[in-house]
C-alpha atoms as a PDB file:
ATOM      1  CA  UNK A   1     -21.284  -1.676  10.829  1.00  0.00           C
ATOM      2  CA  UNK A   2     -19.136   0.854   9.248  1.00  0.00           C
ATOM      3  CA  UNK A   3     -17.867   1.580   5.821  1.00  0.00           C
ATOM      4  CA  UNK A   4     -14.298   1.697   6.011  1.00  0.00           C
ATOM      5  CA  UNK A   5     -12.304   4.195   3.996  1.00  0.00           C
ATOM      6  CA  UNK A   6      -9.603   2.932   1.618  1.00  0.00           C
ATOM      7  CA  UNK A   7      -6.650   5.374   1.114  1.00  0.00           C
ATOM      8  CA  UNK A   8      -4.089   4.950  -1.961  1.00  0.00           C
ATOM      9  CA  UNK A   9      -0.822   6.601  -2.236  1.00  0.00           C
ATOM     10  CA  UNK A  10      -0.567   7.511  -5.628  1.00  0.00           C
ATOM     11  CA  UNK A  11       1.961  10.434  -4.738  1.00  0.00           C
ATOM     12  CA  UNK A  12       5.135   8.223  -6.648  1.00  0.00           C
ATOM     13  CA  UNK A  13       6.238   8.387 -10.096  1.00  0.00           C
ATOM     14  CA  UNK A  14       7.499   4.706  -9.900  1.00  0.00           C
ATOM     15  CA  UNK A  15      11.396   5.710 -11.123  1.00  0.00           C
ATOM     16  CA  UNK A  16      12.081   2.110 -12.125  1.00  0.00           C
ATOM     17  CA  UNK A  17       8.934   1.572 -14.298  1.00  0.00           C
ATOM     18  CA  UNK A  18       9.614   5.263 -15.796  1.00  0.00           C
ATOM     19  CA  UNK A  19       6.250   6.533 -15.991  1.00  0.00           C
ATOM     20  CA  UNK A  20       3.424   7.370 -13.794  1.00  0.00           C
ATOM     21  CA  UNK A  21       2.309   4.317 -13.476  1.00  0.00           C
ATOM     22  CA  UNK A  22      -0.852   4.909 -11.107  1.00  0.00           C
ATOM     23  CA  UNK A  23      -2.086   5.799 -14.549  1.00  0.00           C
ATOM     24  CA  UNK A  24      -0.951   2.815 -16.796  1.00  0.00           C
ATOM     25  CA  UNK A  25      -3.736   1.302 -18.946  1.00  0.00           C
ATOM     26  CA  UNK A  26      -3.714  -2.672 -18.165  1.00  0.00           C
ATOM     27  CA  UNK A  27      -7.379  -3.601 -18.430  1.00  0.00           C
ATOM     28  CA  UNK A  28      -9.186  -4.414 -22.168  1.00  0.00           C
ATOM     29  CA  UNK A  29     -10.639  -0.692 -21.888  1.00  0.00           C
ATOM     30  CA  UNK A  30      -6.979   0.856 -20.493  1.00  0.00           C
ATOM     31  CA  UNK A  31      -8.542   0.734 -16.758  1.00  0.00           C
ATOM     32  CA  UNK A  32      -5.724   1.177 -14.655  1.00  0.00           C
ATOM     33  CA  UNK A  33      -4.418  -0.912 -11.380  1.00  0.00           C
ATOM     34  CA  UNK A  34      -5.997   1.455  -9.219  1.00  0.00           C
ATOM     35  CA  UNK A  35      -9.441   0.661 -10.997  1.00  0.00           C
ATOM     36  CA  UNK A  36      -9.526  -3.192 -10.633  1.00  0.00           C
ATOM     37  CA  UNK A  37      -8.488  -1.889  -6.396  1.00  0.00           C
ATOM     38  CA  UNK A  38     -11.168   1.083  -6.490  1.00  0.00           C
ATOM     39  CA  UNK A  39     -14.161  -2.204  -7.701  1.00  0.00           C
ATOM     40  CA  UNK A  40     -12.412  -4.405  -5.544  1.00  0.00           C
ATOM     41  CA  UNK A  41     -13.123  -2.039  -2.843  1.00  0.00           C
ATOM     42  CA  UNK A  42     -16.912  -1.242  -3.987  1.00  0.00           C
ATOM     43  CA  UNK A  43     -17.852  -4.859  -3.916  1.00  0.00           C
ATOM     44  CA  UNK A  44     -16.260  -5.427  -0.322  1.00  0.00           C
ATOM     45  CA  UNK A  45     -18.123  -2.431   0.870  1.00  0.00           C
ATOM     46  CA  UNK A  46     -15.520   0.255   1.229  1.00  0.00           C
ATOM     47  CA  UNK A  47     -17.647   3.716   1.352  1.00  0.00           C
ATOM     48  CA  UNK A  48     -14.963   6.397   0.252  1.00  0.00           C
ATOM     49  CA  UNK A  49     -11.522   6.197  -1.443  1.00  0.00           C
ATOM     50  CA  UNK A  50      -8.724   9.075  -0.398  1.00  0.00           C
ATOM     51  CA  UNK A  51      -6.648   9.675  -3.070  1.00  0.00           C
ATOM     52  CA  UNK A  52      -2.896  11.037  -2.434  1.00  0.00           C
ATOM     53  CA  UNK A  53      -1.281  12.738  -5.395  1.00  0.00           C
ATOM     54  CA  UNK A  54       0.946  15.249  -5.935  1.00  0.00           C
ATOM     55  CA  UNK A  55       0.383  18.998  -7.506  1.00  0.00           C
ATOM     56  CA  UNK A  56       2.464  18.774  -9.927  1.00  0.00           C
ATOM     57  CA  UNK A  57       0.403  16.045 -11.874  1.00  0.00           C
ATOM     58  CA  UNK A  58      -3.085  16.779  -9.961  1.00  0.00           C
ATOM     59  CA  UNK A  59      -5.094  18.072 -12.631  1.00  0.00           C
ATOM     60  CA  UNK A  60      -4.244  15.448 -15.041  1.00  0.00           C
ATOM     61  CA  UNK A  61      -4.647  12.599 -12.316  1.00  0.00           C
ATOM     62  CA  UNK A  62      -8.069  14.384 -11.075  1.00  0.00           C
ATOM     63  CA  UNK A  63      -9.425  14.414 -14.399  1.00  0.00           C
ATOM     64  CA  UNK A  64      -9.065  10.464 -15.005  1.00  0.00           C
ATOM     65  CA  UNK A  65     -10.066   9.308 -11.438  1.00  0.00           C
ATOM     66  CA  UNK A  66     -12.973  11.594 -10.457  1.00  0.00           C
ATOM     67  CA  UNK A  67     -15.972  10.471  -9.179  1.00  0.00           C
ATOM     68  CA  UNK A  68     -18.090  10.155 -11.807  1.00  0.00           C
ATOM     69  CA  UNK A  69     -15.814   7.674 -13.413  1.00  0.00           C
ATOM     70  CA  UNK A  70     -16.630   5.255 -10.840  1.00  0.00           C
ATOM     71  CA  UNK A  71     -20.268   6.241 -10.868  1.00  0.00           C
ATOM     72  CA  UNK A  72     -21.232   7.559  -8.043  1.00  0.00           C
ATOM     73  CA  UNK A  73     -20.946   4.005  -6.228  1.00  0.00           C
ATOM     74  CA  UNK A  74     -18.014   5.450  -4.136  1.00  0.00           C
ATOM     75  CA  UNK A  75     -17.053   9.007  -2.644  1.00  0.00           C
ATOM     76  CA  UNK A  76     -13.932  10.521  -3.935  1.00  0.00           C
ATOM     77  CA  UNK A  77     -11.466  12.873  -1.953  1.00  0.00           C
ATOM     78  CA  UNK A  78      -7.954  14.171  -2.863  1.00  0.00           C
ATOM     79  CA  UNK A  79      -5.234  15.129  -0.638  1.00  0.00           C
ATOM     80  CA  UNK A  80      -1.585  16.174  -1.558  1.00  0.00           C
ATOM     81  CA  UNK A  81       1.247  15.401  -0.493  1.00  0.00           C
ATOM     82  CA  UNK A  82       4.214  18.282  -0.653  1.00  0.00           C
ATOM     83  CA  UNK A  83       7.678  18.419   0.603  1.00  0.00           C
ATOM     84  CA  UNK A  84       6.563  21.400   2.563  1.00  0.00           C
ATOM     85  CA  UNK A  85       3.989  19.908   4.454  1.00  0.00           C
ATOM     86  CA  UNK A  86       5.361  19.337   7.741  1.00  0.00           C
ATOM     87  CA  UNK A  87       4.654  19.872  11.324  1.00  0.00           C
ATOM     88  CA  UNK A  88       5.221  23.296  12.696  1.00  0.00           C
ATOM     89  CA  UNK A  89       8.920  23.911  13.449  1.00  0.00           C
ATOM     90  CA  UNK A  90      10.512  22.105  10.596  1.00  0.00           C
ATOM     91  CA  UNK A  91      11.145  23.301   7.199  1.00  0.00           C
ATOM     92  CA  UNK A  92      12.414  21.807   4.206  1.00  0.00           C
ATOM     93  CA  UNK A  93      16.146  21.331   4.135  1.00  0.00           C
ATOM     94  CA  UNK A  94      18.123  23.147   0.674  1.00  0.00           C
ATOM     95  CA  UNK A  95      18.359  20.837  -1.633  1.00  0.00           C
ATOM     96  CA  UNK A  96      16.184  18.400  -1.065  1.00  0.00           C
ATOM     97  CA  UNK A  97      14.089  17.188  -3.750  1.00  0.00           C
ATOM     98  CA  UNK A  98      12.753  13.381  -2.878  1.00  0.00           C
ATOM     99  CA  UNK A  99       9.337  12.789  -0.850  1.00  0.00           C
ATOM    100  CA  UNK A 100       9.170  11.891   2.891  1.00  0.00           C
ATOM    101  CA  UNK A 101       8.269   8.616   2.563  1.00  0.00           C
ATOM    102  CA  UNK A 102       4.879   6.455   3.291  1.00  0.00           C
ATOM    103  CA  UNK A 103       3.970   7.690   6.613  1.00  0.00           C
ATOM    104  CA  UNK A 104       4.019  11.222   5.429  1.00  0.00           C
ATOM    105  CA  UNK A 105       1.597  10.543   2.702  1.00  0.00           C
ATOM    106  CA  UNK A 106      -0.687   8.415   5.047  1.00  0.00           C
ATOM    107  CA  UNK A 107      -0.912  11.960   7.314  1.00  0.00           C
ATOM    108  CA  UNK A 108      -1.819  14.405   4.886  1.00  0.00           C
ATOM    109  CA  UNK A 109      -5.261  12.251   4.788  1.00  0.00           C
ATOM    110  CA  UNK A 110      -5.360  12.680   8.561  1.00  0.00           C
ATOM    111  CA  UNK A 111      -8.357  15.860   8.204  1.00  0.00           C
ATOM    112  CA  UNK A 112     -11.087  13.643   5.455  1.00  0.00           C
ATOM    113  CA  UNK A 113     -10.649  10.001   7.368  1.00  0.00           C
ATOM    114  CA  UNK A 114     -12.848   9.580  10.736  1.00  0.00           C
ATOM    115  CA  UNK A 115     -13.260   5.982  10.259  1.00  0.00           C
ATOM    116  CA  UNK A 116     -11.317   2.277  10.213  1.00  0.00           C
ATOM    117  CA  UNK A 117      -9.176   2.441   6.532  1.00  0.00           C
ATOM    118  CA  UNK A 118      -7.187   0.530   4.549  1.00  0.00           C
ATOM    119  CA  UNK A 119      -3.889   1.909   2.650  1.00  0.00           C
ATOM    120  CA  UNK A 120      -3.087   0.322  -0.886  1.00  0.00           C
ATOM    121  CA  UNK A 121      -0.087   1.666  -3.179  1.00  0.00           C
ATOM    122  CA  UNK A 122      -1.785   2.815  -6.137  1.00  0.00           C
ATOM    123  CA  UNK A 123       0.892   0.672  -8.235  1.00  0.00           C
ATOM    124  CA  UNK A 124       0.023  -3.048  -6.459  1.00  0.00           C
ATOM    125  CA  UNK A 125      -2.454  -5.585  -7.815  1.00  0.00           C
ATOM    126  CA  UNK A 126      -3.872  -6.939  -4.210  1.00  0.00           C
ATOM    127  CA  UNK A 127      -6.700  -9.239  -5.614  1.00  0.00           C
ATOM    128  CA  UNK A 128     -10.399  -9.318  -4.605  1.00  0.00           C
ATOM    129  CA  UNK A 129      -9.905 -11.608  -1.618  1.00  0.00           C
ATOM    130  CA  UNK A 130      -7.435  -9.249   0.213  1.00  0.00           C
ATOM    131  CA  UNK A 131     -10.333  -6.541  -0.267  1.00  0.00           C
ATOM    132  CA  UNK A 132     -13.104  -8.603   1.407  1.00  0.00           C
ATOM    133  CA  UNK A 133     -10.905  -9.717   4.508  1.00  0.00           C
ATOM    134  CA  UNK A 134      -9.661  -6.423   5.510  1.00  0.00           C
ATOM    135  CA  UNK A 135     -12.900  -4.624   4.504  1.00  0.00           C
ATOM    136  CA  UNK A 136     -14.914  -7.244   6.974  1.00  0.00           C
ATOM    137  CA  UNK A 137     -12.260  -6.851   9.795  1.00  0.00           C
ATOM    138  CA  UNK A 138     -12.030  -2.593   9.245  1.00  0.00           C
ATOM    139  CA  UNK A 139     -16.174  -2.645   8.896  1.00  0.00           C
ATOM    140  CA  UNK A 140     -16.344  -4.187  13.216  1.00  0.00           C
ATOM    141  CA  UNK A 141     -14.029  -2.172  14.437  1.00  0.00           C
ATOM    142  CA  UNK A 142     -16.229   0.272  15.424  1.00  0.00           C
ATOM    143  CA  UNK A 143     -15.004   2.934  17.713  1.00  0.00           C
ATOM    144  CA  UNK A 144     -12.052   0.764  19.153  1.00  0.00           C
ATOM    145  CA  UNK A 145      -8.219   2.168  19.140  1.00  0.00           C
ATOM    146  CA  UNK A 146      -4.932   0.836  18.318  1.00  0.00           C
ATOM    147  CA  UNK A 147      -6.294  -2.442  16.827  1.00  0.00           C
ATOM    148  CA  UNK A 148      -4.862  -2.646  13.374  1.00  0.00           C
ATOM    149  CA  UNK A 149      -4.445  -5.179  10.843  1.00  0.00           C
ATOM    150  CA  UNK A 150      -2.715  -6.053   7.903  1.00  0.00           C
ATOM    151  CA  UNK A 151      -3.279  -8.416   4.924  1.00  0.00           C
ATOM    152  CA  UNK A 152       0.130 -10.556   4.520  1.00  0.00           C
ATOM    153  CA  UNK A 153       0.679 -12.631   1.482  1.00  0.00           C
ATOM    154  CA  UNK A 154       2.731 -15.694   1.140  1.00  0.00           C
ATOM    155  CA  UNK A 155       6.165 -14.598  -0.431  1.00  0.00           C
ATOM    156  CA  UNK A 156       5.889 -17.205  -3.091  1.00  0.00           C
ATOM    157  CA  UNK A 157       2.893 -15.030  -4.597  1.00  0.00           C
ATOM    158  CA  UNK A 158       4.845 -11.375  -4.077  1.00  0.00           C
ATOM    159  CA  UNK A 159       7.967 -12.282  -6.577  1.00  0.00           C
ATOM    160  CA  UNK A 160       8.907 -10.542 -10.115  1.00  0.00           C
ATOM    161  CA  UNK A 161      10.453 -12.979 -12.542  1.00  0.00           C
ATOM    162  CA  UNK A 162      12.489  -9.572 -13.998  1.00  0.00           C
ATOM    163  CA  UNK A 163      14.374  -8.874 -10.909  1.00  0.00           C
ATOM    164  CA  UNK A 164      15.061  -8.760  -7.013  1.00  0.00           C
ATOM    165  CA  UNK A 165      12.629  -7.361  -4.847  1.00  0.00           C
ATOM    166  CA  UNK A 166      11.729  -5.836  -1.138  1.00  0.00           C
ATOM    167  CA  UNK A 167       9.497  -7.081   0.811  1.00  0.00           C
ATOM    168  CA  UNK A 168       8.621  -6.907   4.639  1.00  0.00           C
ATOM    169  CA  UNK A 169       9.215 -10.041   6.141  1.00  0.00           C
ATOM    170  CA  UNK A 170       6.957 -10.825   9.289  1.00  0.00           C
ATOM    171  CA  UNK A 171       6.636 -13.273  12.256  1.00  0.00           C
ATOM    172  CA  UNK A 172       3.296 -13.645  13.764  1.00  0.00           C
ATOM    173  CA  UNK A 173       2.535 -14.630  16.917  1.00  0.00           C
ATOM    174  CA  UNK A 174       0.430 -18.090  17.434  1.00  0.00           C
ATOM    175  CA  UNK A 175      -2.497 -15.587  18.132  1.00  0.00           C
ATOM    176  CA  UNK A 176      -2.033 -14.484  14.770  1.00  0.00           C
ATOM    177  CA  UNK A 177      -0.740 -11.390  15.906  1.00  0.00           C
ATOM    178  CA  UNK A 178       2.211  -9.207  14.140  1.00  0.00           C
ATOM    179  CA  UNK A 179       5.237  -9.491  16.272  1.00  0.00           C
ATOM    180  CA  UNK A 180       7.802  -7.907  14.183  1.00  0.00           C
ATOM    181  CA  UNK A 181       8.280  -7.038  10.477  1.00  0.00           C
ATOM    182  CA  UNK A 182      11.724  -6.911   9.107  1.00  0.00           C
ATOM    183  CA  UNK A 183      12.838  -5.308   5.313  1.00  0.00           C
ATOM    184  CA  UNK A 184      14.699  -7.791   3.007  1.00  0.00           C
ATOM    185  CA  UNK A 185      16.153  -6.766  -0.169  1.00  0.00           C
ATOM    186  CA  UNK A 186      17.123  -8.418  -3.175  1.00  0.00           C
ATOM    187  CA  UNK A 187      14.729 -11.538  -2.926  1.00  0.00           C
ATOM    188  CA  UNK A 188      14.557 -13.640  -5.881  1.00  0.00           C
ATOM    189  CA  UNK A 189      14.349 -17.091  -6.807  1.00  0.00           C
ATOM    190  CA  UNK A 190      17.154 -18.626  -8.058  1.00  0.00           C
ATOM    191  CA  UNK A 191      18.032 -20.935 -10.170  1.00  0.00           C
ATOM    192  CA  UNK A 192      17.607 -24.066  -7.681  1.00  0.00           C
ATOM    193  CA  UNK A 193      14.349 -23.371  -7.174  1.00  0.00           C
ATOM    194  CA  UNK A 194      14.983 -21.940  -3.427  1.00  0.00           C
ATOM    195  CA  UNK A 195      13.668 -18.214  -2.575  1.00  0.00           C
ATOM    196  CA  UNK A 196      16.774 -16.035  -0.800  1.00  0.00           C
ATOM    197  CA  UNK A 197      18.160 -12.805   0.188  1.00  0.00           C
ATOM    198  CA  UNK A 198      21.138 -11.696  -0.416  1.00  0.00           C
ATOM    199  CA  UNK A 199      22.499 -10.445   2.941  1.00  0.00           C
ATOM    200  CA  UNK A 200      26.273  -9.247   2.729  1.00  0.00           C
ATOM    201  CA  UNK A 201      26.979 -11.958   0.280  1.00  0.00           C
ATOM    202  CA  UNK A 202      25.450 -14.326   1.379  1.00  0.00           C
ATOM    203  CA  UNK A 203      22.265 -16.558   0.354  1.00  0.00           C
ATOM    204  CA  UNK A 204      19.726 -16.396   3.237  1.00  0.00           C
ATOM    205  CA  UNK A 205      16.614 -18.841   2.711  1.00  0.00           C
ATOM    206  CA  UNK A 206      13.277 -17.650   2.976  1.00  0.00           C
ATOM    207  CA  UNK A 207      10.431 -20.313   3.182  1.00  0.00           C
ATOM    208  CA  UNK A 208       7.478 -20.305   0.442  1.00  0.00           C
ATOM    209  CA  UNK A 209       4.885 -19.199   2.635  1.00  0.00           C
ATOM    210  CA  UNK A 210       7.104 -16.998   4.694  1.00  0.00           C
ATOM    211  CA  UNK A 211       4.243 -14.129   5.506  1.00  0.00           C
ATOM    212  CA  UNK A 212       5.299 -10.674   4.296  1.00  0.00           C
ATOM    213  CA  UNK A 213       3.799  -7.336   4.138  1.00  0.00           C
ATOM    214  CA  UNK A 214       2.853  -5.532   0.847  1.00  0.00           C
ATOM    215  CA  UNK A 215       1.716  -2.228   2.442  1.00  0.00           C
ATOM    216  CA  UNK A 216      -2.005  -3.313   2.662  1.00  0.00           C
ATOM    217  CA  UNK A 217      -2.628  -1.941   6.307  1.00  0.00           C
ATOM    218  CA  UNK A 218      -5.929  -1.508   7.881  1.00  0.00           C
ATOM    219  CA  UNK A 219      -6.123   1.514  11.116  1.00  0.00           C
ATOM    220  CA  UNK A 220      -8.559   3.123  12.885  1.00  0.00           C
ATOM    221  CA  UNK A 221      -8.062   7.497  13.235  1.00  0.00           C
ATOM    222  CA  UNK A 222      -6.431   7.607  15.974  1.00  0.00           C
ATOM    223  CA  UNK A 223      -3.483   5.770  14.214  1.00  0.00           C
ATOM    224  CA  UNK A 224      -2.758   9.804  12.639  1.00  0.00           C
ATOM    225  CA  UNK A 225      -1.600  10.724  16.082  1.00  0.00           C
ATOM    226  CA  UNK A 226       0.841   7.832  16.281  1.00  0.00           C
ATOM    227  CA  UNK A 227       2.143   8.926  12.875  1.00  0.00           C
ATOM    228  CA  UNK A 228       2.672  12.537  13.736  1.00  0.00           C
ATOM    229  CA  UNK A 229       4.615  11.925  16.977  1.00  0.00           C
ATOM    230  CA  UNK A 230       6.604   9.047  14.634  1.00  0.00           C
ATOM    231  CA  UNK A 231       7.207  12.052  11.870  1.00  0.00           C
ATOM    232  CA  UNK A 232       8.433  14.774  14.066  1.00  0.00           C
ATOM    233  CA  UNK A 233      10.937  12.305  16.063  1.00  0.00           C
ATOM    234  CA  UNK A 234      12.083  11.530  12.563  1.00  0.00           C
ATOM    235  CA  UNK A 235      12.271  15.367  11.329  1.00  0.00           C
ATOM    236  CA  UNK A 236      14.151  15.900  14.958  1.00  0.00           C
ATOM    237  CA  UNK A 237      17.316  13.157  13.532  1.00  0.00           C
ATOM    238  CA  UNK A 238      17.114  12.788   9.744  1.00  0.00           C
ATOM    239  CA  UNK A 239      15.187  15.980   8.896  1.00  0.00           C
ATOM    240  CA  UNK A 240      18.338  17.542   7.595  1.00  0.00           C
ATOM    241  CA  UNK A 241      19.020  14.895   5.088  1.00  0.00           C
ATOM    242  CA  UNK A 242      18.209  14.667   1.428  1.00  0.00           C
ATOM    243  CA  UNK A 243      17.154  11.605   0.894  1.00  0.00           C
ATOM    244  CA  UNK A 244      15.889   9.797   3.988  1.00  0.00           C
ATOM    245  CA  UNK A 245      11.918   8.959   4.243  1.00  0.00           C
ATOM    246  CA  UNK A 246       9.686   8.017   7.025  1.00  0.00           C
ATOM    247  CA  UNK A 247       8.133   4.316   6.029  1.00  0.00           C
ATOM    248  CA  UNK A 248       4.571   3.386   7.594  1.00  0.00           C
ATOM    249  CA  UNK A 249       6.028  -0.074   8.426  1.00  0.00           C
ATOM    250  CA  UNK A 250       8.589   1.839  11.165  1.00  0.00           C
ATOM    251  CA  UNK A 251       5.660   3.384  12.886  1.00  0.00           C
ATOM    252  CA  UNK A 252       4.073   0.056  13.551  1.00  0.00           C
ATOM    253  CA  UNK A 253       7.114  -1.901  14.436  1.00  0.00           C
ATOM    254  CA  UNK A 254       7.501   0.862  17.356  1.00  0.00           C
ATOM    255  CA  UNK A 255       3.649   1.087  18.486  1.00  0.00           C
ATOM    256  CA  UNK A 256       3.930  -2.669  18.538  1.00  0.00           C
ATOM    257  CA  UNK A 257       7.070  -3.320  20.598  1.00  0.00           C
ATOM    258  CA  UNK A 258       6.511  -0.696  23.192  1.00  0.00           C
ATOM    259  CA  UNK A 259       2.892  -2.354  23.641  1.00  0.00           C
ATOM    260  CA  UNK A 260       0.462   0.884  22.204  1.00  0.00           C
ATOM    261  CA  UNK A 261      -1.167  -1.489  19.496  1.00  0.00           C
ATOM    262  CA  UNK A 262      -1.765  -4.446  18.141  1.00  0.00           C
ATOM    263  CA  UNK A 263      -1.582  -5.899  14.992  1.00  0.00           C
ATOM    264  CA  UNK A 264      -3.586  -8.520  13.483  1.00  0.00           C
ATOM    265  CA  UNK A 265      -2.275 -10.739  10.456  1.00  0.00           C
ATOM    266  CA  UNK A 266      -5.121 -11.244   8.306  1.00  0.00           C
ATOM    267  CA  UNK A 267      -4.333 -14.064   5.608  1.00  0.00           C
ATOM    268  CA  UNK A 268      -6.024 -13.882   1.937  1.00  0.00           C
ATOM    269  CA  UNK A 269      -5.626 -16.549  -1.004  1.00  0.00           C
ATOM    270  CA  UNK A 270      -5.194 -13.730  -3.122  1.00  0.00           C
ATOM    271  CA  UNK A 271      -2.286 -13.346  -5.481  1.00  0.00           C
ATOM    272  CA  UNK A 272      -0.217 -10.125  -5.286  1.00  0.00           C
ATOM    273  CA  UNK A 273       0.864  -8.498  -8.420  1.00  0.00           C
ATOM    274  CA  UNK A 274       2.497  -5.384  -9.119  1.00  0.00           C
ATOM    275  CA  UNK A 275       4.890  -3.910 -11.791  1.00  0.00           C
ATOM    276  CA  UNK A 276       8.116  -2.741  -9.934  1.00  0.00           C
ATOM    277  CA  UNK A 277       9.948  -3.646 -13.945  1.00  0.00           C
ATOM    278  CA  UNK A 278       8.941  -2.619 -17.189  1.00  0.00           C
ATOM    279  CA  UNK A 279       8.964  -6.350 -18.284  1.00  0.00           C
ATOM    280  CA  UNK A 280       6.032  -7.108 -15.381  1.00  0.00           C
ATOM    281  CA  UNK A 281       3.493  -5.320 -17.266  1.00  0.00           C
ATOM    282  CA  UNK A 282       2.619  -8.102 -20.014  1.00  0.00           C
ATOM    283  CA  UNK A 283       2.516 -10.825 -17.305  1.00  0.00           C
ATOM    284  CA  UNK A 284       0.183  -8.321 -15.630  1.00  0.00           C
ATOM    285  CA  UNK A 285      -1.754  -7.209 -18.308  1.00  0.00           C
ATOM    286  CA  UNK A 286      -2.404 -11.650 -18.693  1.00  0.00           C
ATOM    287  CA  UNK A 287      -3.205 -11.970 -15.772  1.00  0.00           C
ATOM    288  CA  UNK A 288      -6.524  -9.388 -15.587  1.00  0.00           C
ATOM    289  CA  UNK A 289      -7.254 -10.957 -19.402  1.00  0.00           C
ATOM    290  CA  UNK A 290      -7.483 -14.582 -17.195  1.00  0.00           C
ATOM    291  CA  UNK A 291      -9.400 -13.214 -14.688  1.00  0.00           C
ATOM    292  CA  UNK A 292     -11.795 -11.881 -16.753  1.00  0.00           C
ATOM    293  CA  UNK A 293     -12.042 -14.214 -18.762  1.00  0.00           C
ATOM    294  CA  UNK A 294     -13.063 -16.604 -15.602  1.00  0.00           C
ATOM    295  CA  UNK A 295     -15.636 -14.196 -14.140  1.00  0.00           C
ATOM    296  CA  UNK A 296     -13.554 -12.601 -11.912  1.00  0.00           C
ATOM    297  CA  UNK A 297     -14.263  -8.983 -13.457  1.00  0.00           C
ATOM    298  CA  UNK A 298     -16.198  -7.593 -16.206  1.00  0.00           C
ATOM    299  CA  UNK A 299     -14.477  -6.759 -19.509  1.00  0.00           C
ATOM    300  CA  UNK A 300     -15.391  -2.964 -18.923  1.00  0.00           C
ATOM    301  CA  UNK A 301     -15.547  -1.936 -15.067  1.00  0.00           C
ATOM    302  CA  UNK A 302     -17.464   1.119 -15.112  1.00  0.00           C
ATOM    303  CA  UNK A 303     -20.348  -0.010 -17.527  1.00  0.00           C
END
């Protein structure tokens, strides 16, 4: 069996938390998210972690997560993503200063992955659980192509008590296959206990369980093709625009519905956490304090 590759997209800032969080201090010994993910990933047998930064904080990012911090249990690879990078043909439009999105980070790992990976955000808490299911599905893949997966977590475990949030709402197939994924803003639980949407006004129920994507995807290489073609029919109608990005979730609804792929829906008892509001960092910061103190993780990671 393989070691699959995990690759994080730590190129954000994270506007709303208004800092760069990928680098936040939550553990006892100010181990960030991406730690507790980089262990998780260790101990479900994940052989290399692609990191996907940006220049303009590389050397200060580089310098906390390089290999030796992890010691040696896990290769370590960095890969940027700039505005500039794009396919031949297509520059940059004037003016434009915001990023091109999810599926433009994932392909600027496209020349260090040659094997079945997983993509995290750096900024998400996915739990140990999520880590062994995908790892085991990525790790007998072998050299198959267009058989994907995903990790989807009951919506009841993906909310923020501090605000709305977004979240990719799915329906699976009774094969337990993905056969669409749709983006809902503004969920919250209000005060009635019931979890909704706000579409146009109006409250639209979501069930507890309803399955929803938080980015963790699992693909095999050949899924960088798929995301090139995806990128330059994007460049060809939105390139010109300032502020419109190119999300890995659009790739896959399209390779599903014309019939290229297919998705499984992997299901995990983990619970999601992630700090998308100042205020969720203390319920965070509990939360790896609980699970330490059950056994879950060591006080001190790397020791």
């Amino acid at each position: 069996m393989v070691k699959p590759t995990l690759l994080v997209l730590a190129a954000g800032m994270g506007s709303r938390y208004g800092a760069l969080k990928q680098m936040d201090g939550v553990g006892p010994n100010r181990e960030a998210i991406i730690d507790y993910s980089i262990y998780d990933a260790i101990r479900a047998g994940f052989g290399k972690v692609v990191f996907v930064i940006r220049e303009s904080f590389a050397a200060e990012f580089r310098e906390v997560f390089s290999a030796e911090r992890f010691g040696g249990r896990i290769e370590v690879e960095f890969v940027y993503q700039e505005l500039g990078n794009l396919p031949e043909g297509f520059t940059v439009p004037e003016g434009r200063e915001k990023p091109w999105g999810t599926n433009h980070a994932l392909m600027m790992a496209a020349p260090v992955i040659h094997e079945p990976f997983a993509v995290i955000n750096a900024d998400d808490f996915y739990g140990a659980d999520a880590y062994r299911v995908i790892g085991d599905y990525l790790s007998k893949l072998g050299e198959s192509e267009n058989d994907y997966c995903m990790v989807a977590y009951e919506l009841s475990k993906t909310l923020s008590e501090n605000g709305t949030v977004s979240r990719g709402v799915c329906t699976v197939s009774p094969e337990g296959l993905l056969e669409s994924m749709v983006e809902r803003t503004q969920i919250e639980r209000i005060a009635d206990g019931r979890i909704v949407y706000h579409d146009g006004g109006a409250d639209e129920e979501l069930a507890e369980d309803t399955p929803v994507s938080m980015n963790l995807f699992g693909f095999t290489p050949d899924y960088f093709a798929h995301a090139e073609e995806y990128f330059r029919t994007f460049l060809q109608e939105h390139g010109r625009e300032l502020k419109s990005e190119c999300y890995m979730p659009s790739v896959v609804n399209k390779l599903i519905h014309e019939g290229t792929s297919t998705l499984r829906v992997l299901r995990s008892s983990a619970q999601w956490f992630g700090v998308t509001y100042k205020a969720d960092r203390e319920p965070l910061v509990k939360r790896i304090h609980d699970l330490i103190a059950s056994g879950a993780y060591p006080e001190n990671l790397w020791k």
